[in-house]
C-alpha atoms as a PDB file:
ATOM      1  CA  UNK A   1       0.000   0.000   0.000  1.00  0.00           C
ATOM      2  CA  UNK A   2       1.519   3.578  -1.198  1.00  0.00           C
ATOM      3  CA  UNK A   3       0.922   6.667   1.409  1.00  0.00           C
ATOM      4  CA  UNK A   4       0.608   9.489  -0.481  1.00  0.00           C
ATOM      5  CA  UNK A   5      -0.011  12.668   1.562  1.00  0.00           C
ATOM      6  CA  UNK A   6      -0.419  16.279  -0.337  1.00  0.00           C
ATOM      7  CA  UNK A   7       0.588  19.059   1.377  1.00  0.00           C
ATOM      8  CA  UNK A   8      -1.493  21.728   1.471  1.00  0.00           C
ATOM      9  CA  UNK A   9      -3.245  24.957   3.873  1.00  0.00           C
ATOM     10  CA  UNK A  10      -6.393  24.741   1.998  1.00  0.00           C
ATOM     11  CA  UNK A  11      -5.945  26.929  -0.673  1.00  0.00           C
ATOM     12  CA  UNK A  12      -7.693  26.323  -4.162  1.00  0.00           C
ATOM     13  CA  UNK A  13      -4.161  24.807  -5.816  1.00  0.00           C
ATOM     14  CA  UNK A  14      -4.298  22.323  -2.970  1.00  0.00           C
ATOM     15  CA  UNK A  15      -7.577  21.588  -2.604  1.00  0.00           C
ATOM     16  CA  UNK A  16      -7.264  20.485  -6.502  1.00  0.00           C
ATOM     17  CA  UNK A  17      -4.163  18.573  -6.547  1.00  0.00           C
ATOM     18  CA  UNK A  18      -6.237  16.601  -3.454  1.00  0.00           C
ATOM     19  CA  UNK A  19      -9.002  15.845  -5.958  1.00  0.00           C
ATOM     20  CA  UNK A  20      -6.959  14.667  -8.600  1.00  0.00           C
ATOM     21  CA  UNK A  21      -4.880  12.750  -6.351  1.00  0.00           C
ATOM     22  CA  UNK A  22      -7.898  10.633  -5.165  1.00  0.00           C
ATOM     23  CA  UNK A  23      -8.762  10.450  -8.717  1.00  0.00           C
ATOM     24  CA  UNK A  24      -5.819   9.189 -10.331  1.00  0.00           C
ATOM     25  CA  UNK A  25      -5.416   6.526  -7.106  1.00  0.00           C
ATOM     26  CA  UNK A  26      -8.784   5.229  -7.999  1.00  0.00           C
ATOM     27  CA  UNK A  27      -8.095   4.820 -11.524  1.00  0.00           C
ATOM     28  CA  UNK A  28      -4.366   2.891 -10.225  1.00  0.00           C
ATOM     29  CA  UNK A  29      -6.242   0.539  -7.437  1.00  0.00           C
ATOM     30  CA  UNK A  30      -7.190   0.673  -3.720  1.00  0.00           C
ATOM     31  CA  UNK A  31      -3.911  -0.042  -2.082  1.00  0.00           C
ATOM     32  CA  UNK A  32      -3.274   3.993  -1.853  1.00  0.00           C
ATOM     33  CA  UNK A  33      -3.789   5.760   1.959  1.00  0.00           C
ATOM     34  CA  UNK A  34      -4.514   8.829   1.244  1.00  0.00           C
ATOM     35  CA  UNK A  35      -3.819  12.104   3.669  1.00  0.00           C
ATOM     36  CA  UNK A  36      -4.711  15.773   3.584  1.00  0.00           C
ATOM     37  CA  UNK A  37      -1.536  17.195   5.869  1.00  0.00           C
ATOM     38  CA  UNK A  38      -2.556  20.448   6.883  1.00  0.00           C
ATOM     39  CA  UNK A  39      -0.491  22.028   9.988  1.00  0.00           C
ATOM     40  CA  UNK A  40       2.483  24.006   8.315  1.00  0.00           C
ATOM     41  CA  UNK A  41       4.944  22.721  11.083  1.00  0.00           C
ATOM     42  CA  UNK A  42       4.113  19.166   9.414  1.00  0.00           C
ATOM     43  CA  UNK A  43       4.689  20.636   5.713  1.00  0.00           C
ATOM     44  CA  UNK A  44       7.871  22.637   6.064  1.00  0.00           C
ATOM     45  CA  UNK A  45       9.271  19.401   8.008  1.00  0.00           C
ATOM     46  CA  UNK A  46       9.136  17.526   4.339  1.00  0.00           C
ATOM     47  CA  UNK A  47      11.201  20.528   3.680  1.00  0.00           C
ATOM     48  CA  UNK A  48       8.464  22.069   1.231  1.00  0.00           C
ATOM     49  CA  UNK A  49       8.454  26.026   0.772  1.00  0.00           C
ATOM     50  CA  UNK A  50       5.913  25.987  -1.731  1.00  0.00           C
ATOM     51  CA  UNK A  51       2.169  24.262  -1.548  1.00  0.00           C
ATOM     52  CA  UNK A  52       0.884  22.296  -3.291  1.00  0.00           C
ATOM     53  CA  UNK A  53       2.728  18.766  -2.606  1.00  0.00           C
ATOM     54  CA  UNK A  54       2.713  15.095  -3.336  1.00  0.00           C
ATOM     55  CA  UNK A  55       4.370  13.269  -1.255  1.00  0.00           C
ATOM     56  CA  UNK A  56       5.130   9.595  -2.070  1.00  0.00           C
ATOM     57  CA  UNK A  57       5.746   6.983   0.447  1.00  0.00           C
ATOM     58  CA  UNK A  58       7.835   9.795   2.416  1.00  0.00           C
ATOM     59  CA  UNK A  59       9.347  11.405  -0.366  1.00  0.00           C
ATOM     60  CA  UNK A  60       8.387  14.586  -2.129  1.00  0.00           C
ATOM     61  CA  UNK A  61       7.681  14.059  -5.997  1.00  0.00           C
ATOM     62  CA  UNK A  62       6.015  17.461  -6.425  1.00  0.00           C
ATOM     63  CA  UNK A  63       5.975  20.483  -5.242  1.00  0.00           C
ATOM     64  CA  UNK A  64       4.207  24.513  -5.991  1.00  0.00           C
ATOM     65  CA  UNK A  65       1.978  23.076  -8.724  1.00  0.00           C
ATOM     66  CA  UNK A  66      -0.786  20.826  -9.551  1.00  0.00           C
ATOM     67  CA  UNK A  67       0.253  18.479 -12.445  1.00  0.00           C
ATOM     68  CA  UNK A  68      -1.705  16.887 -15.203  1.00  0.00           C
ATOM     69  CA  UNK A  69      -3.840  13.812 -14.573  1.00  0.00           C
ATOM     70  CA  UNK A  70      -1.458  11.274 -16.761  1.00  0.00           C
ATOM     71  CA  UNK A  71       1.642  13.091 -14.957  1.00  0.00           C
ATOM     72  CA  UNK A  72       0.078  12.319 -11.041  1.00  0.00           C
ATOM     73  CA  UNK A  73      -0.486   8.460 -12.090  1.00  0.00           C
ATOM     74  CA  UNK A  74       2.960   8.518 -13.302  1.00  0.00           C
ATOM     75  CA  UNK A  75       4.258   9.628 -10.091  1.00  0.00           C
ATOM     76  CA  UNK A  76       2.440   7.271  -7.882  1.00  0.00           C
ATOM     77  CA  UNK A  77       3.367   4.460  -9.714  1.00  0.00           C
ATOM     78  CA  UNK A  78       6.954   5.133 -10.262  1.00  0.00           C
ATOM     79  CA  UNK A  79       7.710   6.466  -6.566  1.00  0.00           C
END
């Protein structure tokens, strides 16, 4: 099972890149835990500056944009 987290405070980039996150897991399978991560204490620890961010199994694939459908299935599976 992948964790993928996005990093986000709720703005309307982050808020998106959680939508098509959920939607590009369902369209991989169901072994994807998915988590909104919220407190910016939590974000900057993943060493983020810049929200939006995917966050693969630990590790940060993406980060201060929301990428195209075909490009966040490509970075769940390969991560």
């Amino acid at each position: 099972m992948k964790k993928l987290q996005i990093l986000g405070t709720g703005c309307a980039k982050c808020n998106a890149l959680t939508e098509a996150v959920r939607r590009a897991a369902a369209e991989i399978g169901p072994d994807h835990e998915i988590e909104k991560v919220t407190d910016l204490r939590q974000i900057i620890s993943f060493g983020v500056m810049t929200t939006p961010a995917l966050v693969v199994d630990g590790k940060v694939v993406v980060a201060g944009k929301v990428p195209t459908h075909d490009e966040i299935k490509a970075l769940i599976g390969a991560a």
